[in-house]
PDB file of N, CA and C in Angstrom:
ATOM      1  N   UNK A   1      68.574  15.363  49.117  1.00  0.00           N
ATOM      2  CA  UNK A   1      67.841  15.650  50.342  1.00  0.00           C
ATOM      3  C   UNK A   1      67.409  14.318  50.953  1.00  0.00           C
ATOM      4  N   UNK A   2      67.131  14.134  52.223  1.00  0.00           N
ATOM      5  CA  UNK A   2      67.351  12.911  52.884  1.00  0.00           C
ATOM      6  C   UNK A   2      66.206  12.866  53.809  1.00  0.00           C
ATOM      7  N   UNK A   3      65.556  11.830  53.566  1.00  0.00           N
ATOM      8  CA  UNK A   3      63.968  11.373  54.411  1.00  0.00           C
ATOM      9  C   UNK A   3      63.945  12.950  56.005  1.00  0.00           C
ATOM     10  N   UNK A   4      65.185  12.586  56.968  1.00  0.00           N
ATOM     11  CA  UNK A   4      64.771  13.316  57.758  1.00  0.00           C
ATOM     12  C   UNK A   4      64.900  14.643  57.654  1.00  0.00           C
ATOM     13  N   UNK A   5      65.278  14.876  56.527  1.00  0.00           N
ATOM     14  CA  UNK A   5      65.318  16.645  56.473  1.00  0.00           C
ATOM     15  C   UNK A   5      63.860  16.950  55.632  1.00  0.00           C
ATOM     16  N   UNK A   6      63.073  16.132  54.612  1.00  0.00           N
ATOM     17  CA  UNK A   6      62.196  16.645  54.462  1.00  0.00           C
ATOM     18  C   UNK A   6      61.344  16.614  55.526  1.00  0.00           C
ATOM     19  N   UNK A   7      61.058  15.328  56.231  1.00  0.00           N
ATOM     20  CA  UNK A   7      60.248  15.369  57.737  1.00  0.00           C
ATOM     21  C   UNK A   7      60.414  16.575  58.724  1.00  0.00           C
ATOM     22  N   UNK A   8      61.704  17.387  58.891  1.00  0.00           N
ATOM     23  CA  UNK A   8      61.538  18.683  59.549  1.00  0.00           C
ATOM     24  C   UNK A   8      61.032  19.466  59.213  1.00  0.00           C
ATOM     25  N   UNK A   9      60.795  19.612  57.838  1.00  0.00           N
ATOM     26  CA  UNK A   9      60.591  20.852  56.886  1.00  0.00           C
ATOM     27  C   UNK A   9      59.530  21.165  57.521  1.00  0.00           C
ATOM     28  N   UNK A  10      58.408  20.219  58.374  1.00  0.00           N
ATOM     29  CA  UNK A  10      57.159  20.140  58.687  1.00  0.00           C
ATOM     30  C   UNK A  10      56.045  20.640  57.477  1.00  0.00           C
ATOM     31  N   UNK A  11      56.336  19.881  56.163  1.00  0.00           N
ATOM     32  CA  UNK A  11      55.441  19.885  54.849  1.00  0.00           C
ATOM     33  C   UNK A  11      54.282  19.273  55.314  1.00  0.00           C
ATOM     34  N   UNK A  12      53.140  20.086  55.013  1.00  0.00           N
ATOM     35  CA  UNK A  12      51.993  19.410  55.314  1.00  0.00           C
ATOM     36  C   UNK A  12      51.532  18.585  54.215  1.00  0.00           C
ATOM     37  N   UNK A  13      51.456  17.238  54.183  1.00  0.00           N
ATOM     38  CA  UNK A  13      50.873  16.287  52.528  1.00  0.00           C
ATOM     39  C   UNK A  13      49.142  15.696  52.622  1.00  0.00           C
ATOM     40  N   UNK A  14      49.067  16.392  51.585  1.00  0.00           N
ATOM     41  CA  UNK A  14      47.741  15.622  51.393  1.00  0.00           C
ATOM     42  C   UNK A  14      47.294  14.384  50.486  1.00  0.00           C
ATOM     43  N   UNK A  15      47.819  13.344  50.756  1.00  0.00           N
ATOM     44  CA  UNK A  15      47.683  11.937  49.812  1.00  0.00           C
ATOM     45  C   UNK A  15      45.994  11.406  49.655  1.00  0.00           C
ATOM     46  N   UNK A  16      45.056  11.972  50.261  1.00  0.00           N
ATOM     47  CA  UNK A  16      43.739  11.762  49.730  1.00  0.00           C
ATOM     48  C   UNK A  16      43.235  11.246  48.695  1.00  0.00           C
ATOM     49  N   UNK A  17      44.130  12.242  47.620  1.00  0.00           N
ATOM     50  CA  UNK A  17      43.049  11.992  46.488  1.00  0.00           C
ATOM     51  C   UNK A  17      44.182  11.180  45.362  1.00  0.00           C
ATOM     52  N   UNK A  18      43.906  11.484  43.809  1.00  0.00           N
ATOM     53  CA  UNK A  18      44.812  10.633  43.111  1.00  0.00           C
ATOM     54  C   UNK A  18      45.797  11.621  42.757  1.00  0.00           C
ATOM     55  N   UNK A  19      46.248  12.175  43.414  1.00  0.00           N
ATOM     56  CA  UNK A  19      47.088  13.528  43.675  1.00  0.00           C
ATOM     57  C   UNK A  19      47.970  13.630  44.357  1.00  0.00           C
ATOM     58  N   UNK A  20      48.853  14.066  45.091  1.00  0.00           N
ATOM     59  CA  UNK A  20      49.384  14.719  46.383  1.00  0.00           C
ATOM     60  C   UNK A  20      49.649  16.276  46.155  1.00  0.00           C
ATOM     61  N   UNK A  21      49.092  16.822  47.116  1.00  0.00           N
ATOM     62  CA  UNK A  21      49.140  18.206  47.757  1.00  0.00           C
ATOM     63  C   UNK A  21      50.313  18.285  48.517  1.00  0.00           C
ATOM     64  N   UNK A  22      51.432  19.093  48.196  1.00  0.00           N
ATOM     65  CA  UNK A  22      52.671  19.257  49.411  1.00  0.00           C
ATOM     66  C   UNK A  22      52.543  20.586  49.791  1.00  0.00           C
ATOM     67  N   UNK A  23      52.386  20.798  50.777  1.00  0.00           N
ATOM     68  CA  UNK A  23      52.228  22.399  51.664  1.00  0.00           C
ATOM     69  C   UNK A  23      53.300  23.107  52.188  1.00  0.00           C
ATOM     70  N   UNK A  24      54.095  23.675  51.292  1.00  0.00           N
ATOM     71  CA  UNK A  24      55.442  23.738  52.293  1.00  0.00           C
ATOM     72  C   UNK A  24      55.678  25.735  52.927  1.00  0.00           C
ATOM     73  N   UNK A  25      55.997  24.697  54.444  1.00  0.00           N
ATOM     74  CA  UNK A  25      55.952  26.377  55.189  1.00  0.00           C
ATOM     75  C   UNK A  25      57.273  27.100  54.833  1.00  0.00           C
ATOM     76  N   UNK A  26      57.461  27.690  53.301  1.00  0.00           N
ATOM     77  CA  UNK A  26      58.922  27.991  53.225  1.00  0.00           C
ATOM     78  C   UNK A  26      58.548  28.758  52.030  1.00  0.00           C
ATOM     79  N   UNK A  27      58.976  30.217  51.884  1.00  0.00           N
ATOM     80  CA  UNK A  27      59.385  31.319  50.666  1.00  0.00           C
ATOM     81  C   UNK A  27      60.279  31.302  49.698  1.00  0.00           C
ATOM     82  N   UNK A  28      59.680  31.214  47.894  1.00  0.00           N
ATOM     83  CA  UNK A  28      60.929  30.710  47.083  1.00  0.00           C
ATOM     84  C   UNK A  28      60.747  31.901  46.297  1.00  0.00           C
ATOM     85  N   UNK A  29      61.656  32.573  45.743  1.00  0.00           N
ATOM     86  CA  UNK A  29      61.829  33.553  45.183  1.00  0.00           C
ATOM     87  C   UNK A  29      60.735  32.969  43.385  1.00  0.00           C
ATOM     88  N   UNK A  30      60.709  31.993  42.960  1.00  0.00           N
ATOM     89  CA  UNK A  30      59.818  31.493  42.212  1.00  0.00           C
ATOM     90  C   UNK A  30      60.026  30.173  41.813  1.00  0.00           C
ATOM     91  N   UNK A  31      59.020  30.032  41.330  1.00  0.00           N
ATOM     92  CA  UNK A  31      58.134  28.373  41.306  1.00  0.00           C
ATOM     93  C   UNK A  31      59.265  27.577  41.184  1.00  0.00           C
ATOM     94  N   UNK A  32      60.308  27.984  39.639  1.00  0.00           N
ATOM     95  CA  UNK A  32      61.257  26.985  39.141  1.00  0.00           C
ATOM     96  C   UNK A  32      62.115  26.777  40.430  1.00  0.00           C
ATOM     97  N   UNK A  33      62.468  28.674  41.311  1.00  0.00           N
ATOM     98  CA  UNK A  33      63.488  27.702  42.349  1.00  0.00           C
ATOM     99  C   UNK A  33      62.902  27.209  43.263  1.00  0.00           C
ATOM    100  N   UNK A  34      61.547  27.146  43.613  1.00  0.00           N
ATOM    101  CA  UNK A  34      61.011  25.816  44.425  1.00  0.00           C
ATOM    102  C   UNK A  34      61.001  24.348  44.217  1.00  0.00           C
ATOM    103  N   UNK A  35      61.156  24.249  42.521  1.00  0.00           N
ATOM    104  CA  UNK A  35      61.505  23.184  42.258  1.00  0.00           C
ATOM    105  C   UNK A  35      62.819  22.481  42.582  1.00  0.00           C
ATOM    106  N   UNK A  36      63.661  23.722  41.831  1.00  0.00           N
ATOM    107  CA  UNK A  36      65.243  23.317  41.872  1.00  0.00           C
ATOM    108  C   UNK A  36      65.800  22.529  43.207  1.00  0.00           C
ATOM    109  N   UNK A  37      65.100  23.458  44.402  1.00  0.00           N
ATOM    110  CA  UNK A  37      65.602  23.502  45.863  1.00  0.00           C
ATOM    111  C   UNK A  37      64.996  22.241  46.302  1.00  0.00           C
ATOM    112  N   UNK A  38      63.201  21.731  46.075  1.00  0.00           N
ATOM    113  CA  UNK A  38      62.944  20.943  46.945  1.00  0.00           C
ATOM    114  C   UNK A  38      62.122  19.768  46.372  1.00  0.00           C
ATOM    115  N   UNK A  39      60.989  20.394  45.208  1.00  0.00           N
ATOM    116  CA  UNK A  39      59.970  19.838  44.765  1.00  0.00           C
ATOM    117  C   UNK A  39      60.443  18.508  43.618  1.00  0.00           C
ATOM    118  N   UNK A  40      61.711  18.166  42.860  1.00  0.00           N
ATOM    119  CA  UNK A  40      62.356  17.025  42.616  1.00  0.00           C
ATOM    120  C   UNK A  40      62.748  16.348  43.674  1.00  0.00           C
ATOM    121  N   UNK A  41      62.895  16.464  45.028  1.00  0.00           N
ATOM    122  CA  UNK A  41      63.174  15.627  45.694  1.00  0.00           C
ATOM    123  C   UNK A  41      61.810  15.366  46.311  1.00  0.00           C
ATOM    124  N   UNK A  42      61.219  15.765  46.693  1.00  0.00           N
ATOM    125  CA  UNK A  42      59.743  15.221  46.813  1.00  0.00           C
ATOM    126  C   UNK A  42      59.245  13.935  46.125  1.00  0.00           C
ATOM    127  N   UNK A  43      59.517  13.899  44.990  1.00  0.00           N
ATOM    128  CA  UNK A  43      58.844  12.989  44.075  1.00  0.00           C
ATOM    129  C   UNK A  43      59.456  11.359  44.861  1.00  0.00           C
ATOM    130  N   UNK A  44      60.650  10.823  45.309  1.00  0.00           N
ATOM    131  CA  UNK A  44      60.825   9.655  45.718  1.00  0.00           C
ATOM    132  C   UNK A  44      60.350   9.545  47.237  1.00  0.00           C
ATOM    133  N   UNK A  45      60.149  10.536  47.983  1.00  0.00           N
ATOM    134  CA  UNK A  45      59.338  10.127  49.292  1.00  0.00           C
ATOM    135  C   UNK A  45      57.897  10.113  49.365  1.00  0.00           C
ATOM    136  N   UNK A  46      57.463  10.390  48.693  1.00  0.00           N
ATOM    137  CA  UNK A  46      55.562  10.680  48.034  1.00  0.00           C
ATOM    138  C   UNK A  46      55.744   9.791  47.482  1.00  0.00           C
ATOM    139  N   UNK A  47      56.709   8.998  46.292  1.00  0.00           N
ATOM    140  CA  UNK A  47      56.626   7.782  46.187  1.00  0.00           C
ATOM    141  C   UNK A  47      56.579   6.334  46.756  1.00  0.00           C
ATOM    142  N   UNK A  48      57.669   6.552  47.449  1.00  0.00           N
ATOM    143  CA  UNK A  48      57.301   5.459  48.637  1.00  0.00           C
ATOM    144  C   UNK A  48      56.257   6.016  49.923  1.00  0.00           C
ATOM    145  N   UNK A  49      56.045   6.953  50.215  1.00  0.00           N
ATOM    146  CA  UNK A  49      54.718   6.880  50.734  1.00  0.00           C
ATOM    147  C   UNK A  49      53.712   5.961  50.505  1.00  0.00           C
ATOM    148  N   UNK A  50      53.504   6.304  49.240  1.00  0.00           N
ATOM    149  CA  UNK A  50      52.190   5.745  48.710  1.00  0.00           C
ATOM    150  C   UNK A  50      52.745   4.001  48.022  1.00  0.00           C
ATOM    151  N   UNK A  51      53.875   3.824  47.720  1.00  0.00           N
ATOM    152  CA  UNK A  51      54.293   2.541  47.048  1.00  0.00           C
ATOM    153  C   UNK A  51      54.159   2.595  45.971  1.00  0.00           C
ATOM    154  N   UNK A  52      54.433   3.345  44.966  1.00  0.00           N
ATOM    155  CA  UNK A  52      54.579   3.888  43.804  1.00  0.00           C
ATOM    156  C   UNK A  52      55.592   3.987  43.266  1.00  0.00           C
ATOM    157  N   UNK A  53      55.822   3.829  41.710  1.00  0.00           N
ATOM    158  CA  UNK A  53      57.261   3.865  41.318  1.00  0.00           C
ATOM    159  C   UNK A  53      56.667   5.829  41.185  1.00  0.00           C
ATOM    160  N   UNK A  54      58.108   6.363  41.173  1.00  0.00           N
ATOM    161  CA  UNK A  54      58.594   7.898  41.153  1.00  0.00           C
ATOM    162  C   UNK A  54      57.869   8.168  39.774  1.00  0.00           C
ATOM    163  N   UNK A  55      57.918   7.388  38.743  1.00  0.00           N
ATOM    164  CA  UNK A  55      57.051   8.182  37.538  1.00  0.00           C
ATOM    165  C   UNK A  55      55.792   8.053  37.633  1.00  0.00           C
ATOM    166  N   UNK A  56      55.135   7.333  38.557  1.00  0.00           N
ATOM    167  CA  UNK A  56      53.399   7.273  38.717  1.00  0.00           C
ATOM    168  C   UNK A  56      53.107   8.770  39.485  1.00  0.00           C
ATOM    169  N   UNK A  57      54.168   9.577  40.421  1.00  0.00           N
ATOM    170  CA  UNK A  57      53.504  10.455  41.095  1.00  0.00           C
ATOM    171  C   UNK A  57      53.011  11.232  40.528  1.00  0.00           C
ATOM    172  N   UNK A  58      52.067  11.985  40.662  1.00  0.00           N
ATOM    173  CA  UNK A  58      51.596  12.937  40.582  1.00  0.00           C
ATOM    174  C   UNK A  58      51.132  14.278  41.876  1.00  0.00           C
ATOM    175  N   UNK A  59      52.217  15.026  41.864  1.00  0.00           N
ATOM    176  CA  UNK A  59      52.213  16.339  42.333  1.00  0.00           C
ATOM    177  C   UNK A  59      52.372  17.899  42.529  1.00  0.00           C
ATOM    178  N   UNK A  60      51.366  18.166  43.478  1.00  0.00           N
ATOM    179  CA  UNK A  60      50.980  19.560  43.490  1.00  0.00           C
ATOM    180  C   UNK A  60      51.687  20.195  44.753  1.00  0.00           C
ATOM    181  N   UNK A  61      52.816  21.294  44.469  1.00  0.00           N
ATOM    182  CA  UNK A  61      53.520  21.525  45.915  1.00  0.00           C
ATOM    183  C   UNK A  61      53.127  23.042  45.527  1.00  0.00           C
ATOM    184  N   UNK A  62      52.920  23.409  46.936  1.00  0.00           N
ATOM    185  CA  UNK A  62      53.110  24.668  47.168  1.00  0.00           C
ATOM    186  C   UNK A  62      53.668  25.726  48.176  1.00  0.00           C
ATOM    187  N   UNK A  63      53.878  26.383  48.047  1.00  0.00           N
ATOM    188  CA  UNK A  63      54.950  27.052  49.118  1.00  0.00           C
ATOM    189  C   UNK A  63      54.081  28.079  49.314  1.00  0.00           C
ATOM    190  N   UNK A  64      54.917  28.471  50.824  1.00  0.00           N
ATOM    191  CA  UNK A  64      53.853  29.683  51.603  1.00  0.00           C
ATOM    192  C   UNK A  64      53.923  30.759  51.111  1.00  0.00           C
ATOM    193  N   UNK A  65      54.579  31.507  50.073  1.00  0.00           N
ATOM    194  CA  UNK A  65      54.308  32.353  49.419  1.00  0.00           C
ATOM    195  C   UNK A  65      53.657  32.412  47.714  1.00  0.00           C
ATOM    196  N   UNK A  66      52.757  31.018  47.648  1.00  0.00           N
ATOM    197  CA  UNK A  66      51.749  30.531  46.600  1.00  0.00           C
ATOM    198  C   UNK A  66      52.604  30.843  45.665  1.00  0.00           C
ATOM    199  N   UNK A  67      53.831  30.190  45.364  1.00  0.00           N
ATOM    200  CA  UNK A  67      54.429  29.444  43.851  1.00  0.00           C
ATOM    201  C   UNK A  67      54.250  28.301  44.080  1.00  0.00           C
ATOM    202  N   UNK A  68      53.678  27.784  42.915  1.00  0.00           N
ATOM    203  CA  UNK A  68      53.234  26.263  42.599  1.00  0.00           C
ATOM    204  C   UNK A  68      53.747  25.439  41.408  1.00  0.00           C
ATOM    205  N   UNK A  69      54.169  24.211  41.938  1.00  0.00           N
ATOM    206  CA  UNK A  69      54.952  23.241  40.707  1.00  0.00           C
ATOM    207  C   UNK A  69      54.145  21.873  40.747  1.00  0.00           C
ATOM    208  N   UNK A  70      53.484  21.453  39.498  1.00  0.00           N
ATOM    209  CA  UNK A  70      52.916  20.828  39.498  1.00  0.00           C
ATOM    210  C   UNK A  70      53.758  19.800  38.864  1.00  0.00           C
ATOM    211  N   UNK A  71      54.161  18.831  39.616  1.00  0.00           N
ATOM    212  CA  UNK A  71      55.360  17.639  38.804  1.00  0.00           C
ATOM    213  C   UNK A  71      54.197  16.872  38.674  1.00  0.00           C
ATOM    214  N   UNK A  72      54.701  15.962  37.062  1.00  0.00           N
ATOM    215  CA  UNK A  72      54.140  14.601  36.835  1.00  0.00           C
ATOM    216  C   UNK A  72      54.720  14.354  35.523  1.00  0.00           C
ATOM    217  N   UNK A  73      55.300  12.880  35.172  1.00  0.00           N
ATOM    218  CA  UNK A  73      55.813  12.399  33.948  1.00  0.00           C
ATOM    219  C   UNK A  73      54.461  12.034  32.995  1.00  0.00           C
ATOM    220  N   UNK A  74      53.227  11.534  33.658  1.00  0.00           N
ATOM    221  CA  UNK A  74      52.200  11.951  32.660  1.00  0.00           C
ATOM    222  C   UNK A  74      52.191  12.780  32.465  1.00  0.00           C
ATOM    223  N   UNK A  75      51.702  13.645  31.212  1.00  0.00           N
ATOM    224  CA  UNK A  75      51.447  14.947  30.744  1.00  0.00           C
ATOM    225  C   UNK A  75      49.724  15.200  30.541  1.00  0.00           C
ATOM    226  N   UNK A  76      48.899  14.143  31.014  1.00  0.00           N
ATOM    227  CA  UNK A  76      47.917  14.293  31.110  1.00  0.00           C
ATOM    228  C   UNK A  76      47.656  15.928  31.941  1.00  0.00           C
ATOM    229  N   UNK A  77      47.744  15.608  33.325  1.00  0.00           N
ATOM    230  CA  UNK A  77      47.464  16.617  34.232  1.00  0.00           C
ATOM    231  C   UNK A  77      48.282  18.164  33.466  1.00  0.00           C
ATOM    232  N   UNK A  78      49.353  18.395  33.015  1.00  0.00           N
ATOM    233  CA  UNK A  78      50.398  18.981  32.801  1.00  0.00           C
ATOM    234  C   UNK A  78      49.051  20.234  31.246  1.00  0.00           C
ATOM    235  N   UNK A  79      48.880  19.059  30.481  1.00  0.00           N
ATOM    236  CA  UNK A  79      48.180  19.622  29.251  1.00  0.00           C
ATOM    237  C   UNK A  79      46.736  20.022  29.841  1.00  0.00           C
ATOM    238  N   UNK A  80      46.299  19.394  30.694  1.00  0.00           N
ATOM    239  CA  UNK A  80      45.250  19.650  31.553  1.00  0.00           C
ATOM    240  C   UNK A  80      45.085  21.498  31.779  1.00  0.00           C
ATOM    241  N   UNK A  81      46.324  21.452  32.828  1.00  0.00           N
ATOM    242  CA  UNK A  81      45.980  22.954  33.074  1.00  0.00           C
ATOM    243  C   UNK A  81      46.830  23.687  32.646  1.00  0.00           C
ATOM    244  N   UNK A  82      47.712  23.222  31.170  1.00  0.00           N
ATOM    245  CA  UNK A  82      48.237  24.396  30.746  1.00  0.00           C
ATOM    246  C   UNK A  82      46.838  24.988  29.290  1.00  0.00           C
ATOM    247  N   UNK A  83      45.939  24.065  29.777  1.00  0.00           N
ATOM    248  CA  UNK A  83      44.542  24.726  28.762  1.00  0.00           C
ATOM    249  C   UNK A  83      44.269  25.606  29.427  1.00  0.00           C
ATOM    250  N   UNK A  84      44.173  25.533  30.700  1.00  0.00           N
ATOM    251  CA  UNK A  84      43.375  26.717  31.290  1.00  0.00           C
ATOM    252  C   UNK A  84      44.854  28.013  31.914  1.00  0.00           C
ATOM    253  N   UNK A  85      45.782  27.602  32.289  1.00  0.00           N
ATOM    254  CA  UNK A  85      46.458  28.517  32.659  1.00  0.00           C
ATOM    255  C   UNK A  85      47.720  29.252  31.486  1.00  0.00           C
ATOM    256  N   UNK A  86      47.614  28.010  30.674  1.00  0.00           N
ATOM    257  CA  UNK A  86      48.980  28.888  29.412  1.00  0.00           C
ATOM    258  C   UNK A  86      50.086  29.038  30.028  1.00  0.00           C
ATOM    259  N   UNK A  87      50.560  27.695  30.599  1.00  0.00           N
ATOM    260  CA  UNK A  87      51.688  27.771  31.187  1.00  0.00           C
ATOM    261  C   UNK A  87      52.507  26.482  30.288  1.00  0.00           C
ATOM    262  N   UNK A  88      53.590  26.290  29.734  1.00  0.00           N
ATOM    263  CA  UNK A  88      53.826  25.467  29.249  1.00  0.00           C
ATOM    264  C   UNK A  88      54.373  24.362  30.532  1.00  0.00           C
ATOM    265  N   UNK A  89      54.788  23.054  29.991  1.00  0.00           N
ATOM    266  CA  UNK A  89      55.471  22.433  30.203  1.00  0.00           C
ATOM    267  C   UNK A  89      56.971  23.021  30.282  1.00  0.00           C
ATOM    268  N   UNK A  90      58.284  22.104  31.509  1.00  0.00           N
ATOM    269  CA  UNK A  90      59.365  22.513  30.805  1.00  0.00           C
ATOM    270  C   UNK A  90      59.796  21.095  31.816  1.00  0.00           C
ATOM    271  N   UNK A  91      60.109  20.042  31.163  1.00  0.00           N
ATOM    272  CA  UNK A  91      59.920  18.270  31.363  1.00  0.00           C
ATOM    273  C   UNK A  91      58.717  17.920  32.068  1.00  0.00           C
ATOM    274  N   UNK A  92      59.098  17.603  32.889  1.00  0.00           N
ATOM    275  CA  UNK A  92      58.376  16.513  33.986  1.00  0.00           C
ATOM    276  C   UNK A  92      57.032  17.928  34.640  1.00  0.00           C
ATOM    277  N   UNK A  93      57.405  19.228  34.544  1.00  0.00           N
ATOM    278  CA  UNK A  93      57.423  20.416  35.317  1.00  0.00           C
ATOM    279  C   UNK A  93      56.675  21.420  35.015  1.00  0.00           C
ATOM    280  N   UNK A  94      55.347  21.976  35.858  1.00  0.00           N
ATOM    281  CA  UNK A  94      55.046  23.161  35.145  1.00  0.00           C
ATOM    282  C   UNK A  94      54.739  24.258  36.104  1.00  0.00           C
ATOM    283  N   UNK A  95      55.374  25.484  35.582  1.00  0.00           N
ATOM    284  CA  UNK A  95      55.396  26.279  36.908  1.00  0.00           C
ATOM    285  C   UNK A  95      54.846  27.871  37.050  1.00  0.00           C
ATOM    286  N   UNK A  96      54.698  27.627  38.196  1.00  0.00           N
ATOM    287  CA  UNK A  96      53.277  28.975  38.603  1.00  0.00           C
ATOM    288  C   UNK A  96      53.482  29.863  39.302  1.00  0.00           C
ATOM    289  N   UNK A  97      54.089  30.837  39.112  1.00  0.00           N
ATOM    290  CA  UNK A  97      54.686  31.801  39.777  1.00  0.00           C
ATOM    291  C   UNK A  97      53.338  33.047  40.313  1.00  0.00           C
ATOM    292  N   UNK A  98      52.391  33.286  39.164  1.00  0.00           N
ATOM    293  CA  UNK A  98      51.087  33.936  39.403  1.00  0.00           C
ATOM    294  C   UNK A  98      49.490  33.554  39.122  1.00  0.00           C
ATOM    295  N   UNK A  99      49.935  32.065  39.777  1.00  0.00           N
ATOM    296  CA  UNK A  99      48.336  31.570  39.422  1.00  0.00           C
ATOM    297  C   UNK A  99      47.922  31.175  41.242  1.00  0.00           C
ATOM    298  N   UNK A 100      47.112  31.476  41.633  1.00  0.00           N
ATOM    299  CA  UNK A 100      46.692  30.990  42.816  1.00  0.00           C
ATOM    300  C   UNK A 100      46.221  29.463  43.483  1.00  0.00           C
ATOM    301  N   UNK A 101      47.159  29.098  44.400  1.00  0.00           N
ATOM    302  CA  UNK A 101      47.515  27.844  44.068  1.00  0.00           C
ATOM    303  C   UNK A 101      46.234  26.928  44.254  1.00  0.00           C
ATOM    304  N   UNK A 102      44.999  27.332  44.814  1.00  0.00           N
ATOM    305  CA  UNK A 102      43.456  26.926  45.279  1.00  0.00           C
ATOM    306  C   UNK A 102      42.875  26.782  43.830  1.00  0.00           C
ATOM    307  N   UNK A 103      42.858  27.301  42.630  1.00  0.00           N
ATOM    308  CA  UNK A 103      42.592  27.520  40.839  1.00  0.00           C
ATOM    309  C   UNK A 103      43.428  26.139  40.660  1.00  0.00           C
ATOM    310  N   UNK A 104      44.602  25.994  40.815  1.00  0.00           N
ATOM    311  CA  UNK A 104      45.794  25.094  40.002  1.00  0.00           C
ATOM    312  C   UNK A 104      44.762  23.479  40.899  1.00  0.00           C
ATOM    313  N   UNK A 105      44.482  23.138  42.401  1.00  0.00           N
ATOM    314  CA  UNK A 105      44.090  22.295  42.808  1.00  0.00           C
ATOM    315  C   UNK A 105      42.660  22.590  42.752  1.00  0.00           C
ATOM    316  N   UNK A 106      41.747  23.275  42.569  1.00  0.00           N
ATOM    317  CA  UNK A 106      40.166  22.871  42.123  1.00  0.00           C
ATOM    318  C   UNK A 106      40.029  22.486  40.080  1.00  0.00           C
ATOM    319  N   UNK A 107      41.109  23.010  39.394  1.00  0.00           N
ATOM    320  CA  UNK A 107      41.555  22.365  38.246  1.00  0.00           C
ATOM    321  C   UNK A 107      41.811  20.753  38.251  1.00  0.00           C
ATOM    322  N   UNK A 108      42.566  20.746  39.238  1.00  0.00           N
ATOM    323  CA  UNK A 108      42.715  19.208  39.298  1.00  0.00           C
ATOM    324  C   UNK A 108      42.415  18.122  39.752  1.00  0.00           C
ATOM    325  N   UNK A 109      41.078  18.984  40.824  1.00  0.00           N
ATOM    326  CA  UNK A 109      39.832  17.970  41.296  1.00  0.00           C
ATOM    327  C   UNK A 109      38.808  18.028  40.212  1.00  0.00           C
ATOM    328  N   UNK A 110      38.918  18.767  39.246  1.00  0.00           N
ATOM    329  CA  UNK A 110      37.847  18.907  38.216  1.00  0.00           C
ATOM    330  C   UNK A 110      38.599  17.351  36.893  1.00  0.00           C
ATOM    331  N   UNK A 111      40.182  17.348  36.945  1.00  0.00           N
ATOM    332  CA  UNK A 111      40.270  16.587  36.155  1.00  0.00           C
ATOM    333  C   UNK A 111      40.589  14.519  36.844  1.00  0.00           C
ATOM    334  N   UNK A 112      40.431  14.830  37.893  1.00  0.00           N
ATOM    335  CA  UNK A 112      40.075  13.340  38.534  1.00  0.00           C
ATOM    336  C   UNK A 112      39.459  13.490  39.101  1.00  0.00           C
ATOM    337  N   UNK A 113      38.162  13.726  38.874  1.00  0.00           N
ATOM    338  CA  UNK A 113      36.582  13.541  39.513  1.00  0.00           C
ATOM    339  C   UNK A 113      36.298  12.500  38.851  1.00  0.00           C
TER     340      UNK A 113
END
């Protein structure tokens, strides 16, 4: 996927915090194929966004029908909220097909506060 096709997607990003929030206005049948389709390619433009190598990111995407993939090669965040949600890991990847994606990001303002 290629800089100007994610820029159409019109993804809303939230780089604020030590996080990124990706908002995407688009329906995935579930989390993993939100990943498959978009949320690995995310990781090198959120990277250079911010000037980051691709394994420092840390992100939270979500799609308009609230499946959520929380990528990060730390497993900090990853072990974080698979305490509270019992979702495993599956690599880099952990995915949320019925957790509400506002729980998955007040989890993760609770763990970089």
């Amino acid at each position: 996927m290629f800089i100007d096709q994610i820029k159409e997607m019109n993804i809303a990003f939230d780089f604020k915090k030590q996080y990124t929030v990706a908002r995407v206005p688009q329906n995935y049948a579930d989390a993993e194929d939100f990943a498959l389709r978009l949320v690995y390619y995310l990781r090198p433009y959120v990277a250079n966004k911010l000037g980051i190598e691709g394994r420092d990111v840390v992100l939270v995407a979500v799609s308009e029908n609230d499946k959520v993939v929380v990528l990060s090669e730390d497993s900090r965040p990853r072990k974080w909220l698979g305490s509270f949600f019992h979702k495993p890991s599956v690599g880099s990847a952990q995915f949320y097909d019925d957790v509400k994606p506002e729980l998955v990001i007040d989890k993760m303002n609770n763990l970089f506060a």
